[in-house]
C-alpha atoms as a PDB file:
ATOM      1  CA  UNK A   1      24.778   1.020  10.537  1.00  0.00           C
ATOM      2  CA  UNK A   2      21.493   0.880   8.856  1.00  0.00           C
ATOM      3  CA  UNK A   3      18.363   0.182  11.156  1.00  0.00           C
ATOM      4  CA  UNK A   4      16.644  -1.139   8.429  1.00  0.00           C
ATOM      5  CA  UNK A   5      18.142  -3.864   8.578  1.00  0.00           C
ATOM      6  CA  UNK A   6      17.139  -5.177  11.632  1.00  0.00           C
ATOM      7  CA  UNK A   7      13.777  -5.661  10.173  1.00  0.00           C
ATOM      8  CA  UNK A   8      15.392  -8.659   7.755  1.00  0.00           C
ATOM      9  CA  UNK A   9      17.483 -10.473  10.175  1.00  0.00           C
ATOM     10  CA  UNK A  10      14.574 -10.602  12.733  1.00  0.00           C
ATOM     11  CA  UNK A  11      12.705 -12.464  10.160  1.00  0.00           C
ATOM     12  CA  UNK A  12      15.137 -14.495   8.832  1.00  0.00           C
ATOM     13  CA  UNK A  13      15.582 -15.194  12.829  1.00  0.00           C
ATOM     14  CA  UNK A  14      11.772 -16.366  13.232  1.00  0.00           C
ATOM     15  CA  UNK A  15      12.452 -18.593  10.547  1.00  0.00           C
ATOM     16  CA  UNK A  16      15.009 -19.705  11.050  1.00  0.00           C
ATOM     17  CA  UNK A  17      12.678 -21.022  14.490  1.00  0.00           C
ATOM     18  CA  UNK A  18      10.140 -22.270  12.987  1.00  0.00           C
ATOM     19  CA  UNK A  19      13.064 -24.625  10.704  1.00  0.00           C
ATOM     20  CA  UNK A  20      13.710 -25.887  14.015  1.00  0.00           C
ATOM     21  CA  UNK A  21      10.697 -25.923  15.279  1.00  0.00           C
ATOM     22  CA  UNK A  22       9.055 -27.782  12.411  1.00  0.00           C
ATOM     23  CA  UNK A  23      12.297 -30.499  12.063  1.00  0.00           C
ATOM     24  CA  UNK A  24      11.347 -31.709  15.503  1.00  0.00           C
ATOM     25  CA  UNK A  25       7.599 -31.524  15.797  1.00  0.00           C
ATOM     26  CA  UNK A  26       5.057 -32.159  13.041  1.00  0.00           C
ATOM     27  CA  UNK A  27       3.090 -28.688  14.139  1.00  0.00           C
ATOM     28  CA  UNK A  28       5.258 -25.797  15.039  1.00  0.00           C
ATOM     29  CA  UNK A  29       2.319 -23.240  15.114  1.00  0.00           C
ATOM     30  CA  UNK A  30       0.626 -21.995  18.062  1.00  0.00           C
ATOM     31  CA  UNK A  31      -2.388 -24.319  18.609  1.00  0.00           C
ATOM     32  CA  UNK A  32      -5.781 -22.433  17.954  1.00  0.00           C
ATOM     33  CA  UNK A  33      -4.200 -19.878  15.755  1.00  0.00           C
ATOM     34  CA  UNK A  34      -5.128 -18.612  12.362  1.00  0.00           C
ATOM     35  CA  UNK A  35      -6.371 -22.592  11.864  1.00  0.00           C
ATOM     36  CA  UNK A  36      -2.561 -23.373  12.102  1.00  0.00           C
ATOM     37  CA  UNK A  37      -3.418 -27.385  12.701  1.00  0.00           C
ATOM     38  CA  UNK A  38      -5.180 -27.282   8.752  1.00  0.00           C
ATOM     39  CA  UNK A  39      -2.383 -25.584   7.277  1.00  0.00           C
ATOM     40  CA  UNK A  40      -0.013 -28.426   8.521  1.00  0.00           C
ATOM     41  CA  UNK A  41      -2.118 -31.241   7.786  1.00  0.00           C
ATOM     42  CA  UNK A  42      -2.318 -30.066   4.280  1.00  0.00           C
ATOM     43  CA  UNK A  43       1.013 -28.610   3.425  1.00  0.00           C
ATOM     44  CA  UNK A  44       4.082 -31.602   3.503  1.00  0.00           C
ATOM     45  CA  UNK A  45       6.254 -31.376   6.288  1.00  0.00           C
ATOM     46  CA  UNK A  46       9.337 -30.790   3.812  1.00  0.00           C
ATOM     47  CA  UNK A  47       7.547 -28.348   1.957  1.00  0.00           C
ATOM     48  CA  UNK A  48       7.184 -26.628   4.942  1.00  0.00           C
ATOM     49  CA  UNK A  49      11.119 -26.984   5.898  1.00  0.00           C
ATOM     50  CA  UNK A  50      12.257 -25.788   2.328  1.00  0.00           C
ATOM     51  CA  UNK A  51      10.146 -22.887   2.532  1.00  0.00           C
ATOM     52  CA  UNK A  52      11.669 -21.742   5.545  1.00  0.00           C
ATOM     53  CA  UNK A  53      14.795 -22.745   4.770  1.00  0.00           C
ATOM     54  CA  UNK A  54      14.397 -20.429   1.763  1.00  0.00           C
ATOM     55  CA  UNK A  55      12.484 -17.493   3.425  1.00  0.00           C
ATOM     56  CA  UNK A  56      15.945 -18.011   6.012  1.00  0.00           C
ATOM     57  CA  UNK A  57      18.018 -17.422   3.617  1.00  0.00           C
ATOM     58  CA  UNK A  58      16.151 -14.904   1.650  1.00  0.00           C
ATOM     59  CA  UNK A  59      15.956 -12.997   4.984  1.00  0.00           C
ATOM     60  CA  UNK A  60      19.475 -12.997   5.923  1.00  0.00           C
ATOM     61  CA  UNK A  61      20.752 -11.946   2.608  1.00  0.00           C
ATOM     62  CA  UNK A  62      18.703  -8.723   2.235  1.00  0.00           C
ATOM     63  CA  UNK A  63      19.923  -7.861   5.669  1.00  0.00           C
ATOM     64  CA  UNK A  64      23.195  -8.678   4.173  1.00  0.00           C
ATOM     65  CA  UNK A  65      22.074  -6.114   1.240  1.00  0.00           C
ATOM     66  CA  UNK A  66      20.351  -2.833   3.281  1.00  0.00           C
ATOM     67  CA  UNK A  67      23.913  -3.018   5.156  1.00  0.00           C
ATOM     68  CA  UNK A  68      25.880  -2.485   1.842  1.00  0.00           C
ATOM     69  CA  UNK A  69      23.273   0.185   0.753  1.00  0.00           C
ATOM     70  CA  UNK A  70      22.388  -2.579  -2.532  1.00  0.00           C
ATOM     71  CA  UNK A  71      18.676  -1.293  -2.271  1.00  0.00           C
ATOM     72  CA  UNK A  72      17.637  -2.251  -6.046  1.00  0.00           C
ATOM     73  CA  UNK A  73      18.736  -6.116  -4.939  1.00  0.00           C
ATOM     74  CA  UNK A  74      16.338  -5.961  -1.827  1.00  0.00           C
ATOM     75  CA  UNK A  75      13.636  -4.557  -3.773  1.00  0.00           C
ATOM     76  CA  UNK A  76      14.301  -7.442  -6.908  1.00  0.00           C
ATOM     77  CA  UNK A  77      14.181 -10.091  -3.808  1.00  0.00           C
ATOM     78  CA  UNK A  78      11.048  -8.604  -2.379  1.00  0.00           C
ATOM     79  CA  UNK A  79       9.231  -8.545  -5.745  1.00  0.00           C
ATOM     80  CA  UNK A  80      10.383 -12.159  -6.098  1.00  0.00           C
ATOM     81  CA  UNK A  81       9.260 -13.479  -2.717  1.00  0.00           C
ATOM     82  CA  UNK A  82       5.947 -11.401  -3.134  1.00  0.00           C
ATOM     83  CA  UNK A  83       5.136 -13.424  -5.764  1.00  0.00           C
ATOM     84  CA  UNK A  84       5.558 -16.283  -4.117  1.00  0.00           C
ATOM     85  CA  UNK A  85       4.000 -14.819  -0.972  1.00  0.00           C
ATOM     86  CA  UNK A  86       1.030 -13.726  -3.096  1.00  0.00           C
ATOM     87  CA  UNK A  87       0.889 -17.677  -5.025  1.00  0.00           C
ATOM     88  CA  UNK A  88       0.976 -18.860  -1.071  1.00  0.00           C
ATOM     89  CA  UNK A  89      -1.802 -16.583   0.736  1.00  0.00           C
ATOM     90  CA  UNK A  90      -4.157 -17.422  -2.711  1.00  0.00           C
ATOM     91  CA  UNK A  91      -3.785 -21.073  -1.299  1.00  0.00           C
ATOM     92  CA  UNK A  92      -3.938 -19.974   2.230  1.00  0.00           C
ATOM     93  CA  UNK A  93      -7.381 -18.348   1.238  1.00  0.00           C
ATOM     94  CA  UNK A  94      -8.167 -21.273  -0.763  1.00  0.00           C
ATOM     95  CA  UNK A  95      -7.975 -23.679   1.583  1.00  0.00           C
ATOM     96  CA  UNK A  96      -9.043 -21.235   5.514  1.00  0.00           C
ATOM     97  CA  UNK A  97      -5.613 -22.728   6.574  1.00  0.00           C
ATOM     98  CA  UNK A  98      -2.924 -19.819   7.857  1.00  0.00           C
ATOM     99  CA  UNK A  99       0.572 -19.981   8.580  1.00  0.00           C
ATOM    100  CA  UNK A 100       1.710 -17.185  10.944  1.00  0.00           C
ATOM    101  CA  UNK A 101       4.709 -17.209  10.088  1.00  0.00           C
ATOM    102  CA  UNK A 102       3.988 -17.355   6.300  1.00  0.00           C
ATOM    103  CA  UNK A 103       1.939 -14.172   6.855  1.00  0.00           C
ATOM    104  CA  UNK A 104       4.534 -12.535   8.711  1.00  0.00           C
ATOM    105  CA  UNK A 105       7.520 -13.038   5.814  1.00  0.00           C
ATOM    106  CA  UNK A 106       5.374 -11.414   3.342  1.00  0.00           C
ATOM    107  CA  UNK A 107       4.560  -8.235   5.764  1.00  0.00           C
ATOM    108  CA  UNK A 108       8.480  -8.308   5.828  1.00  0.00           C
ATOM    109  CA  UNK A 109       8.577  -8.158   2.021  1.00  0.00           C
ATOM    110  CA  UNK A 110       6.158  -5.530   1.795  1.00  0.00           C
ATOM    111  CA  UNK A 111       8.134  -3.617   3.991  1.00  0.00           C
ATOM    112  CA  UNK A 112      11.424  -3.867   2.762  1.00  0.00           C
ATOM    113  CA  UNK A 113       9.864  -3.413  -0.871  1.00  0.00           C
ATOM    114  CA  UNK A 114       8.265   0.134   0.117  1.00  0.00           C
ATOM    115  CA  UNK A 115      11.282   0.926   1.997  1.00  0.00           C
ATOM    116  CA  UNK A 116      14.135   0.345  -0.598  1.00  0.00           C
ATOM    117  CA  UNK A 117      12.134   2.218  -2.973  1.00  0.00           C
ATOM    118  CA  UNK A 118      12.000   5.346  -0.893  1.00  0.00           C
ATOM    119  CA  UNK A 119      15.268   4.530  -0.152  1.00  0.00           C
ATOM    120  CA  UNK A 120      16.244   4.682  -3.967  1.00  0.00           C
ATOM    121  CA  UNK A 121      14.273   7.872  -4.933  1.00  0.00           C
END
């Protein structure tokens, strides 16, 4: 079994959380951090739920990947939620409003990008 890809599932776990989280409560951040409140005034509540949805399921299929050694496919995903990451944190900037858990997906990415490239070479 591959370690790495306990790195993956734990994220898609934390999303899958804040999904939760977020369906039953308006703010599912921790109050006071990273001026959390802002970034769910501003950003629709089911904006919020389909990105996590698809950070879930982006999550839980690269774990699905590092387990069958598919390493180019983990780093295509990465490069594909990076750029959405990267769209997301310009607006997180933008705006002073942070999502935690936002922030936390794309260290994921970042991660698994670096590592399935070692991986490949």
């Amino acid at each position: 079994m591959d370690h790495i890809a306990l790195l993956p599932a734990a994220g898609s776990l934390l999303m899958a959380y804040y999904t939760y989280a977020n369906s039953r409560r308006v703010n599912a951040c921790l109050p006071g951090v990273f001026n959390c409140e802002l970034f769910s005034f501003l950003v629709p509540r089911r904006v919020r739920l389909l990105m996590a949805v698809g950070a879930m399921v982006t999550l839980a299929l690269m774990a699905a990947l590092v387990l069958l050694n598919l390493y180019l496919y983990v780093m295509v995903l990465s490069i594909i939620g990076l750029v959405i990451g990267a769209y997301g944190l310009y607006l997180q900037v933008r705006k002073g409003a942070y999502c935690l858990y936002c922030l936390t997906t794309d260290a994921i990415l970042v991660i698994m990008f670096i590592l399935s490239i070692l991986k490949l070479t």
